[in-house]
N, C-alpha and C. Protein backbone atom coordinates (compact mmCIF):
# COMPACT_ATOMS: atom_id res chain seq x y z
N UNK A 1 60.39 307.29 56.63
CA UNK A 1 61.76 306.83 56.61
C UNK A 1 62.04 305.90 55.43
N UNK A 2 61.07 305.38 55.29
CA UNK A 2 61.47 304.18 54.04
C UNK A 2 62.10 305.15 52.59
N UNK A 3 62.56 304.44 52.02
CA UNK A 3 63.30 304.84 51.16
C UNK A 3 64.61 305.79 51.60
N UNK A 4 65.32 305.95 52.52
CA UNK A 4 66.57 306.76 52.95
C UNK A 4 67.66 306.00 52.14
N UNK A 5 67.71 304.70 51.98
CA UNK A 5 68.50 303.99 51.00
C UNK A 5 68.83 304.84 49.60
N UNK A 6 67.18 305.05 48.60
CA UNK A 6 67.63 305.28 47.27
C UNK A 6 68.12 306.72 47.83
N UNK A 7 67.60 307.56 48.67
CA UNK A 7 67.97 309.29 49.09
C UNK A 7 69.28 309.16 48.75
N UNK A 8 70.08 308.33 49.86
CA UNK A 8 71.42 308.47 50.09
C UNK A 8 72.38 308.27 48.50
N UNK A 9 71.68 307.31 47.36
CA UNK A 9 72.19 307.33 46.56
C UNK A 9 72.29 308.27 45.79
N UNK A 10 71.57 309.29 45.90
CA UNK A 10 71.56 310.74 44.97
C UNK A 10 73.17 311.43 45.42
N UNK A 11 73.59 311.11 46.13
CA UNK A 11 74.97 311.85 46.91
C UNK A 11 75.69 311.55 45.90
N UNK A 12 77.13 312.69 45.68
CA UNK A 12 78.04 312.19 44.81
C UNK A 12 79.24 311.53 44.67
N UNK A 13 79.60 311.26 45.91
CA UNK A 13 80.60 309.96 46.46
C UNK A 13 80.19 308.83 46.69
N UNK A 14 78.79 308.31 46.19
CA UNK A 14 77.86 307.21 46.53
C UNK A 14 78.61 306.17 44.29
N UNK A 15 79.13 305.32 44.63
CA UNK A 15 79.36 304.11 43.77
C UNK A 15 78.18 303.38 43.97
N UNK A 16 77.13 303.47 43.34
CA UNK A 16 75.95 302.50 43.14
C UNK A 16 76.26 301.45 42.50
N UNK A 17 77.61 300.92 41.72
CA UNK A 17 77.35 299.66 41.33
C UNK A 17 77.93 298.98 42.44
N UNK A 18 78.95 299.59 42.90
CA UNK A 18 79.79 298.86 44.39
C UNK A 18 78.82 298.47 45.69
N UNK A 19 77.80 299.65 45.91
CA UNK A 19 76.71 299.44 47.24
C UNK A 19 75.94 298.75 46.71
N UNK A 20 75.45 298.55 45.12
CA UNK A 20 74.65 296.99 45.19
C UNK A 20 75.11 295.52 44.77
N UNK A 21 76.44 295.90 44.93
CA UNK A 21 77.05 294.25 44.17
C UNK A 21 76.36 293.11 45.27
N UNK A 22 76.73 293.68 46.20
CA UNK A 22 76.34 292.47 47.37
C UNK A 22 74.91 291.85 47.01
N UNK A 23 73.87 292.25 46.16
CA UNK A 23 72.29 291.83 45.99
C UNK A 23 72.62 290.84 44.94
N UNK A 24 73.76 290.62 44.24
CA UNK A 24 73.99 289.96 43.07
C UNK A 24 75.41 288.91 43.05
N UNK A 25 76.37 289.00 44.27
CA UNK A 25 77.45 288.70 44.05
C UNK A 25 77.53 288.19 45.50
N UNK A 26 76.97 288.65 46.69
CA UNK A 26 77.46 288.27 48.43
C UNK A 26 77.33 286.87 48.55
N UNK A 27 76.51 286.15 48.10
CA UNK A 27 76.03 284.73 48.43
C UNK A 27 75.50 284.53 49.57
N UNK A 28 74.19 285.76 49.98
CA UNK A 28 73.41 285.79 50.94
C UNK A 28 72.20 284.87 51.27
N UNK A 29 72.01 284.87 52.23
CA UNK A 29 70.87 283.99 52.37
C UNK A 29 69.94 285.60 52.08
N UNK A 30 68.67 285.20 51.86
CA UNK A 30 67.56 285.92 51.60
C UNK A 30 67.27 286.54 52.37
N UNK A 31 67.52 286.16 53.89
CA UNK A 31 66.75 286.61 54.90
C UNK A 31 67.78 287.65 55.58
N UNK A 32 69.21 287.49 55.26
CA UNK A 32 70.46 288.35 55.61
C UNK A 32 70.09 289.58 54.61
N UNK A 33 69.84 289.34 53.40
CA UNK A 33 69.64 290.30 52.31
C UNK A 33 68.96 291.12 52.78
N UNK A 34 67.48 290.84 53.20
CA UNK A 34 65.84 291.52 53.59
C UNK A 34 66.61 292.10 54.80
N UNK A 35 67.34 291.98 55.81
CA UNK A 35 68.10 292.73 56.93
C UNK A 35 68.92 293.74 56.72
N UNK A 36 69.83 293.72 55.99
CA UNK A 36 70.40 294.92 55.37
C UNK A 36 69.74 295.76 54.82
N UNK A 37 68.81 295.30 53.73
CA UNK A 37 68.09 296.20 53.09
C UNK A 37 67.23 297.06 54.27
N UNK A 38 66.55 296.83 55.41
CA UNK A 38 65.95 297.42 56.04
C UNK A 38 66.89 298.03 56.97
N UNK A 39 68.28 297.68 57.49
CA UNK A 39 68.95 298.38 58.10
C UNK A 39 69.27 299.83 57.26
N UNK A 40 69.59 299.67 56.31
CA UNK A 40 69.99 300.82 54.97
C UNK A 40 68.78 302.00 54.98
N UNK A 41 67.70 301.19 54.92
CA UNK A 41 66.27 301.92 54.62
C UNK A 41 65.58 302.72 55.94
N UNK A 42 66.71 302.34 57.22
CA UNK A 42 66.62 302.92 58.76
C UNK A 42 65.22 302.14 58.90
N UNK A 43 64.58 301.20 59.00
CA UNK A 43 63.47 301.02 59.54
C UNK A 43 63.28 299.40 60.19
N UNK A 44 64.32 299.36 61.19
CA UNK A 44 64.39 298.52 62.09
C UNK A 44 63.99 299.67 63.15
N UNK A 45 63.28 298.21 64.07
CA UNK A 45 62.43 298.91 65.14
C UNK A 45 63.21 299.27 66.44
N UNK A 46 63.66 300.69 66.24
CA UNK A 46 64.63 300.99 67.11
C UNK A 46 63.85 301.98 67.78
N UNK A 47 63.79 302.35 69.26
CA UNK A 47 63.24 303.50 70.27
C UNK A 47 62.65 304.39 69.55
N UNK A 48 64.05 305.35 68.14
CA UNK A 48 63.85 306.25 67.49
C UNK A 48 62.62 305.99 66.59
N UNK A 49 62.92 304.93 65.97
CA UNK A 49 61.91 304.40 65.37
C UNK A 49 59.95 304.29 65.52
N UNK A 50 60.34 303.59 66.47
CA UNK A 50 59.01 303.46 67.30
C UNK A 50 58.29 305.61 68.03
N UNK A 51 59.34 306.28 68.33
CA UNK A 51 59.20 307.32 69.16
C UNK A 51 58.30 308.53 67.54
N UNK A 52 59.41 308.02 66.30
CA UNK A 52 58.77 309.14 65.02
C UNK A 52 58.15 308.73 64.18
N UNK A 53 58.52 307.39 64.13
CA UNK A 53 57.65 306.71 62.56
C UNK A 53 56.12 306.08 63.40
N UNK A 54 56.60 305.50 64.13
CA UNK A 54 55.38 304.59 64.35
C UNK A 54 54.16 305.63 65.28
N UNK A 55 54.95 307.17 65.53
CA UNK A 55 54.16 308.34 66.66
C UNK A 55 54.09 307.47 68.08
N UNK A 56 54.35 306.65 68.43
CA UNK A 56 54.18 306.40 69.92
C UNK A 56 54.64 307.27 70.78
N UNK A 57 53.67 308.61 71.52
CA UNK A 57 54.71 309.26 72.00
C UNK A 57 55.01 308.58 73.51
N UNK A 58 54.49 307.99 74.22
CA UNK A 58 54.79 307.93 75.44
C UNK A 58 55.82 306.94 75.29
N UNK A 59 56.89 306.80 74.31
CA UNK A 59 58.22 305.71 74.24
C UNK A 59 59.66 306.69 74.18
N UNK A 60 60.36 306.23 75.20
CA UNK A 60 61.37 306.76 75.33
C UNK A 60 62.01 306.54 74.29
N UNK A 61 63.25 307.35 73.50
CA UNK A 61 64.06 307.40 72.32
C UNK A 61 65.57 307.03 72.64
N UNK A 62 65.74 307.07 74.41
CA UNK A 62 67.06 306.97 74.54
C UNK A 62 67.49 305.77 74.93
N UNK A 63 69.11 305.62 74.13
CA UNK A 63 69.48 304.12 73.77
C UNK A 63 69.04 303.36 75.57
N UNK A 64 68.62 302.18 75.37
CA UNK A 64 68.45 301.70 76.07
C UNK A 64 69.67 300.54 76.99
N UNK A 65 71.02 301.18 76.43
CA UNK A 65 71.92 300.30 76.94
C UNK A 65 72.56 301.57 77.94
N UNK A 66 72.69 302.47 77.13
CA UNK A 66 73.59 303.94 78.14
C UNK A 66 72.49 305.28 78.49
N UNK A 67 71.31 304.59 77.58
CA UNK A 67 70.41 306.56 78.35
C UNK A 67 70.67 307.89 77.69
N UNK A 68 71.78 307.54 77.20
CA UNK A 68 72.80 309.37 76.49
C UNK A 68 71.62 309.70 75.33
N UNK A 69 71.99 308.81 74.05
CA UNK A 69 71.52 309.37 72.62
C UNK A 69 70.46 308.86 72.09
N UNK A 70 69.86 309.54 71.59
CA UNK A 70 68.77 308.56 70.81
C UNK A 70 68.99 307.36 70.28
N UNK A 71 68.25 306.29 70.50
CA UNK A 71 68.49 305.09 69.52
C UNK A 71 67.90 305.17 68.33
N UNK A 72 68.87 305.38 67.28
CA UNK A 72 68.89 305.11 65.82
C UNK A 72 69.96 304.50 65.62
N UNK A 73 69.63 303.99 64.24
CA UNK A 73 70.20 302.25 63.60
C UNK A 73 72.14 303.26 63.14
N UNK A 74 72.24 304.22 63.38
CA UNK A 74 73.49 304.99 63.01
C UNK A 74 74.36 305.52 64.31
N UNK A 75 73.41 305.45 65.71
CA UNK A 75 73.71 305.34 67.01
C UNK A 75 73.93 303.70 67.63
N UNK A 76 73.47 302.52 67.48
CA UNK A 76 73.49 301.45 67.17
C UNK A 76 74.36 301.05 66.55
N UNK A 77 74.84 301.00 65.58
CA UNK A 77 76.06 300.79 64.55
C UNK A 77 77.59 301.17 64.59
N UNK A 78 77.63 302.43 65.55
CA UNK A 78 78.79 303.15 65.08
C UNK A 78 79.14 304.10 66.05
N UNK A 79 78.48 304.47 67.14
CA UNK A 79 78.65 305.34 68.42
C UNK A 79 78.14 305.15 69.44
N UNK A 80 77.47 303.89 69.71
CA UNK A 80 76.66 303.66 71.39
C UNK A 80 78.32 303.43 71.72
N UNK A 81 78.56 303.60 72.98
CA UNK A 81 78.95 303.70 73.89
C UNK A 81 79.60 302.09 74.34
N UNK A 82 78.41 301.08 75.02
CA UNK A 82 78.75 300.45 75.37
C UNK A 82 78.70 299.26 74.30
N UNK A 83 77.88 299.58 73.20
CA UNK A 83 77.73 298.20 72.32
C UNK A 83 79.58 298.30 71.22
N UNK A 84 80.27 299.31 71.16
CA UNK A 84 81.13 299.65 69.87
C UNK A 84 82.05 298.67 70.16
N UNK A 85 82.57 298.70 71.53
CA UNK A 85 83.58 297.97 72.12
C UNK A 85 84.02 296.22 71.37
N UNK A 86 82.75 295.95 71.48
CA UNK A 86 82.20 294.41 71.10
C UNK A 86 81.45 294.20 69.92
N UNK A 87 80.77 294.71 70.01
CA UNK A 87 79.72 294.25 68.58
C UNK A 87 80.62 295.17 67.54
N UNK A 88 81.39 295.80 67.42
CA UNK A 88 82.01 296.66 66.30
C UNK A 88 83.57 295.86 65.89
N UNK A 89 84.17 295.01 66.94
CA UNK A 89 85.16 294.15 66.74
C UNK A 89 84.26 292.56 66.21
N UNK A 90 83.36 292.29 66.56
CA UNK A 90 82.90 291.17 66.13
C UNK A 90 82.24 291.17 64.72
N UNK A 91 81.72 292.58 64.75
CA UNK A 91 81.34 292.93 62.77
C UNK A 91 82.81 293.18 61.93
N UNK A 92 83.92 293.51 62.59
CA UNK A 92 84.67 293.54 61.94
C UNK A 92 85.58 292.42 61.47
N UNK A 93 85.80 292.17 62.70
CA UNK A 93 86.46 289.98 62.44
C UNK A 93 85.41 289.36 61.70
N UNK A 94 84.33 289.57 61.28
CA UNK A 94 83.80 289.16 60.82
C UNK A 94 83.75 289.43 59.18
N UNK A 95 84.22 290.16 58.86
CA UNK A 95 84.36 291.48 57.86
C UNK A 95 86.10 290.66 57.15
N UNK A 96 86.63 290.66 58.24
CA UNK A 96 88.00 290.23 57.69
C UNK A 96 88.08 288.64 57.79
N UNK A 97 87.36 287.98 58.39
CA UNK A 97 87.09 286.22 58.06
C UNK A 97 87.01 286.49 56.54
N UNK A 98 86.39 286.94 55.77
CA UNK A 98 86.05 286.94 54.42
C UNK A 98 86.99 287.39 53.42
N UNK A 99 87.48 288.23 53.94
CA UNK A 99 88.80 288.95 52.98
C UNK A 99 89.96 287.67 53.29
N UNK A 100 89.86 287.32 54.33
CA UNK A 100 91.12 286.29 54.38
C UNK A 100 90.85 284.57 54.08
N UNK A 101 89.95 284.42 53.50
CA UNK A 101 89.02 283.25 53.49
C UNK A 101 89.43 283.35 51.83
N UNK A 102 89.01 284.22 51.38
CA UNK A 102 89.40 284.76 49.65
C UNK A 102 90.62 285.08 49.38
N UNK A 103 91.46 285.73 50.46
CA UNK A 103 93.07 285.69 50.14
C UNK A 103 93.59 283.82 50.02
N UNK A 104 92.78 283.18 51.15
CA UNK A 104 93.52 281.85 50.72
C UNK A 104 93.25 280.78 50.18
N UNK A 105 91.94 281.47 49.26
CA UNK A 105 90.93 280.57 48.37
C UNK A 105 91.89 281.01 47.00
N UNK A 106 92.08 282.08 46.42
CA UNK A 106 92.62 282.80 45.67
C UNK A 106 94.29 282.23 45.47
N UNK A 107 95.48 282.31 46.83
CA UNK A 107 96.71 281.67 46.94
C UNK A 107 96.53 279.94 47.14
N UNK A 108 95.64 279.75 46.85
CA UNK A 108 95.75 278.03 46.81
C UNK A 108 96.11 277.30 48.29
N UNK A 109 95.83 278.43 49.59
CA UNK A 109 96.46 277.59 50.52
C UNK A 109 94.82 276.67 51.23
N UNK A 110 93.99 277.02 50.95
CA UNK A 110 92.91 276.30 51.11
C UNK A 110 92.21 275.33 50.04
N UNK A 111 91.85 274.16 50.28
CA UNK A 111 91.05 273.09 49.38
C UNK A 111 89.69 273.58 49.40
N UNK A 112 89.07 273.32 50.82
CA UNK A 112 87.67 273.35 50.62
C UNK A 112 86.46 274.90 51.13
N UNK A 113 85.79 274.94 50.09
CA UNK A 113 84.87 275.92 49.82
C UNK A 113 84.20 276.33 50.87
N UNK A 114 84.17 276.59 51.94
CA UNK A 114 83.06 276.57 53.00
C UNK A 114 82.29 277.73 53.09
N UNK A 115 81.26 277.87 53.51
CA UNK A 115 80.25 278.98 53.58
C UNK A 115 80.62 279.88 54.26
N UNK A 116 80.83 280.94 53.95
CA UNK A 116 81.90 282.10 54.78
C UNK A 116 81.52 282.98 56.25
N UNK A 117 80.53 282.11 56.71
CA UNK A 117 79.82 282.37 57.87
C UNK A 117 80.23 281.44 59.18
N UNK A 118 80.42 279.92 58.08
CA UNK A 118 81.41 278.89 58.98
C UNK A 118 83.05 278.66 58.57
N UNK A 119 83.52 279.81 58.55
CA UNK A 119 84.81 279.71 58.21
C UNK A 119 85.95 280.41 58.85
N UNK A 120 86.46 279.42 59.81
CA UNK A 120 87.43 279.71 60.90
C UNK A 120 88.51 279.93 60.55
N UNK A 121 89.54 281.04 60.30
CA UNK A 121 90.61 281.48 59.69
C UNK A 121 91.66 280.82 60.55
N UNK A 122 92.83 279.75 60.14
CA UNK A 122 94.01 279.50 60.52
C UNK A 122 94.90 280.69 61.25
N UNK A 123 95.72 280.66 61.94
CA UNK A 123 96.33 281.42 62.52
C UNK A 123 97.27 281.47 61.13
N UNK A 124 97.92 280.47 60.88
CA UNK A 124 99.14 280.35 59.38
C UNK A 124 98.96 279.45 58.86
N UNK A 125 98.40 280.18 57.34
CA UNK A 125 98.34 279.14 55.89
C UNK A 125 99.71 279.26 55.23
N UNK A 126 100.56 278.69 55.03
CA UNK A 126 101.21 278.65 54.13
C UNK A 126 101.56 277.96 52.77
N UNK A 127 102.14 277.83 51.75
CA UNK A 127 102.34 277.05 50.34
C UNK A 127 104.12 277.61 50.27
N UNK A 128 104.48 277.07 48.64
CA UNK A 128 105.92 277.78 48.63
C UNK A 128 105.57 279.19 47.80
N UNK A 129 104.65 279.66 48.03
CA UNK A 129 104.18 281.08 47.20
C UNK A 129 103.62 281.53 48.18
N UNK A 130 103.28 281.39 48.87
CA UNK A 130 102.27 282.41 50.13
C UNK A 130 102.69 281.92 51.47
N UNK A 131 102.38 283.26 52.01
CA UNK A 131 101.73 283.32 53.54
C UNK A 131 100.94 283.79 53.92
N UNK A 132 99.61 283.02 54.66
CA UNK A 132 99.01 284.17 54.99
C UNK A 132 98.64 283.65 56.69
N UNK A 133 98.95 285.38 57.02
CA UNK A 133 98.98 284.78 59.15
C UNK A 133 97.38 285.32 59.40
N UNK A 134 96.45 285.55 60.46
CA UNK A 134 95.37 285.56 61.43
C UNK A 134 96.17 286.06 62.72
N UNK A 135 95.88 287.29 62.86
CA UNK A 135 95.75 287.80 64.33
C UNK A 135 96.78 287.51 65.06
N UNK A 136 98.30 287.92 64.07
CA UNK A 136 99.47 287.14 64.43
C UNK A 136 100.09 288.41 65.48
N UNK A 137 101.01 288.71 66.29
CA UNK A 137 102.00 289.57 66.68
C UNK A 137 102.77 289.55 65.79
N UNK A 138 103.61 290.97 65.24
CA UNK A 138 104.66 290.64 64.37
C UNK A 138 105.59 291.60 65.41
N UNK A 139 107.05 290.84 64.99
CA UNK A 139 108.45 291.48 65.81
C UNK A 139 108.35 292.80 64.93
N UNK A 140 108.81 294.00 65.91
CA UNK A 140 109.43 295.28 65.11
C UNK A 140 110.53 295.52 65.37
N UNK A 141 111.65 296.31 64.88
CA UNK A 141 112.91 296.63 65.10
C UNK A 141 112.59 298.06 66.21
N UNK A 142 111.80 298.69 66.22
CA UNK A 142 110.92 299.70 67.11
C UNK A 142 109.84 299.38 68.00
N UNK A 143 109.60 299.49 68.99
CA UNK A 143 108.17 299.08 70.04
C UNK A 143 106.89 299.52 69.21
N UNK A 144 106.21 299.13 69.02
CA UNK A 144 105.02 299.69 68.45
C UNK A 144 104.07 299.22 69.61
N UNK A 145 102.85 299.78 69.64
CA UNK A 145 101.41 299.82 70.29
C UNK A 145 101.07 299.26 70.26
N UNK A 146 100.51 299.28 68.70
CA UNK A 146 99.64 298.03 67.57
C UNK A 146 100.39 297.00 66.69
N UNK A 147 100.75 296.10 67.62
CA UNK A 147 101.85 295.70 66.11
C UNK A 147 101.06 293.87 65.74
N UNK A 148 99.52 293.82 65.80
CA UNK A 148 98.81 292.74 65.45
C UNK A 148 97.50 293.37 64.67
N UNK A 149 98.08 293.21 63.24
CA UNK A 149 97.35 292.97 62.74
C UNK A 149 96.30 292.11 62.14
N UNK A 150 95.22 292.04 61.78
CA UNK A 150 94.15 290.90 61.21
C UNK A 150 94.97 289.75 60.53
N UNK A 151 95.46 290.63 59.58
CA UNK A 151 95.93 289.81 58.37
C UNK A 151 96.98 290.40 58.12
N UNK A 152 98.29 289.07 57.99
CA UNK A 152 99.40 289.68 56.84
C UNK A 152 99.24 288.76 55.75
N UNK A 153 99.68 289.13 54.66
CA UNK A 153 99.05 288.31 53.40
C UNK A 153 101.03 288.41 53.15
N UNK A 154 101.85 286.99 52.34
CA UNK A 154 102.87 287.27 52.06
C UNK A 154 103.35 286.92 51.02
N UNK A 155 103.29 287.58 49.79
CA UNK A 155 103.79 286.72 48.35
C UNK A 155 105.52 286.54 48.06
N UNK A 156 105.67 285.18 48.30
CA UNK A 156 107.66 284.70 48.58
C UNK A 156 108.06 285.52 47.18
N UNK A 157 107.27 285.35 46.19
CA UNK A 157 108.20 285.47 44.46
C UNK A 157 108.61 286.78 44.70
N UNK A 158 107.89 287.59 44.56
CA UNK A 158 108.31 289.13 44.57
C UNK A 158 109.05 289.83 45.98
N UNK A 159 108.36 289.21 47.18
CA UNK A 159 109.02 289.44 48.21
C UNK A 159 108.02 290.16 48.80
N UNK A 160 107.12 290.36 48.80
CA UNK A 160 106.34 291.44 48.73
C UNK A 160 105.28 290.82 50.35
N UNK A 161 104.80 292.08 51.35
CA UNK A 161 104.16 291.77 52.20
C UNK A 161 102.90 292.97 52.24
N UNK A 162 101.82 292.44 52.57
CA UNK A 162 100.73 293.15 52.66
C UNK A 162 100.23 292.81 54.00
């Protein structure tokens, strides 16, 4: 299994300078780095793991939260069942702490620098040039479903809302 990382880069929708900026640009701790890299490389010790790489045959392969699919780090991540619910909203708020941490590092509505791991997003930053809301409800002139998004980002000059 090792090496499935460089494999995957031979593909031709694969941006290799974009999938390695993070080794040069994330402001990782070392030990977050060495985790990804082995998540990428599939060789976290998952059922699947243990059941083909390591030959243990008498180890069951199936996820150990629902029983259905094999546990691999791509069943784990992105289709168990009972983990997506939660751990897939908490990688993602987590995902958008950062984009909105840099939207208001970037619009001047934040002073201080904090490590983007301890950085609790305001519900509303504002300045006389920006807005930016957190996990706001917005009014529609129509009912909508979904009408809370992560982030609205709002630049006053142009008028403009993202």
């Amino acid at each position: 299994m090792h090496g499935q990382h460089l494999y995957y880069f031979c593909e031709q929708y694969v941006d290799i300078e974009a999938s390695n900026k993070r080794l040069t640009n994330a402001d990782l701790f070392a030990e977050t780095e060495s985790i990804l890299t082995a998540i990428q490389d599939q060789v976290i010790l998952t059922r699947n793991y243990k059941k083909y790489i390591l030959k243990k045959p008498d180890t069951d392969e199936l996820c150990r939260k629902r029983g259905k699919e094999s546990e691999a780090i791509q069943h784990l991540t992105a289709a168990c069942e009972q983990l997506a619910p939660t751990e897939d909203v908490k990688r993602y708020d987590g995902l958008a702490k950062i984009i909105h941490q840099k939207l208001a590092e970037a619009a001047e509505l934040i002073d201080n620098k904090s490590p983007y791991y301890k950085y609790i997003p305001a519900n509303v930053l504002e300045n006389e040039n920006f807005k930016l809301y957190w996990n706001r409800n917005i009014l529609t002139d129509k009912t909508k479903n979904y009408n809370r998004p992560d982030i609205i980002f709002m630049n006053n000059k142009p008028k403009n809302t993202f």
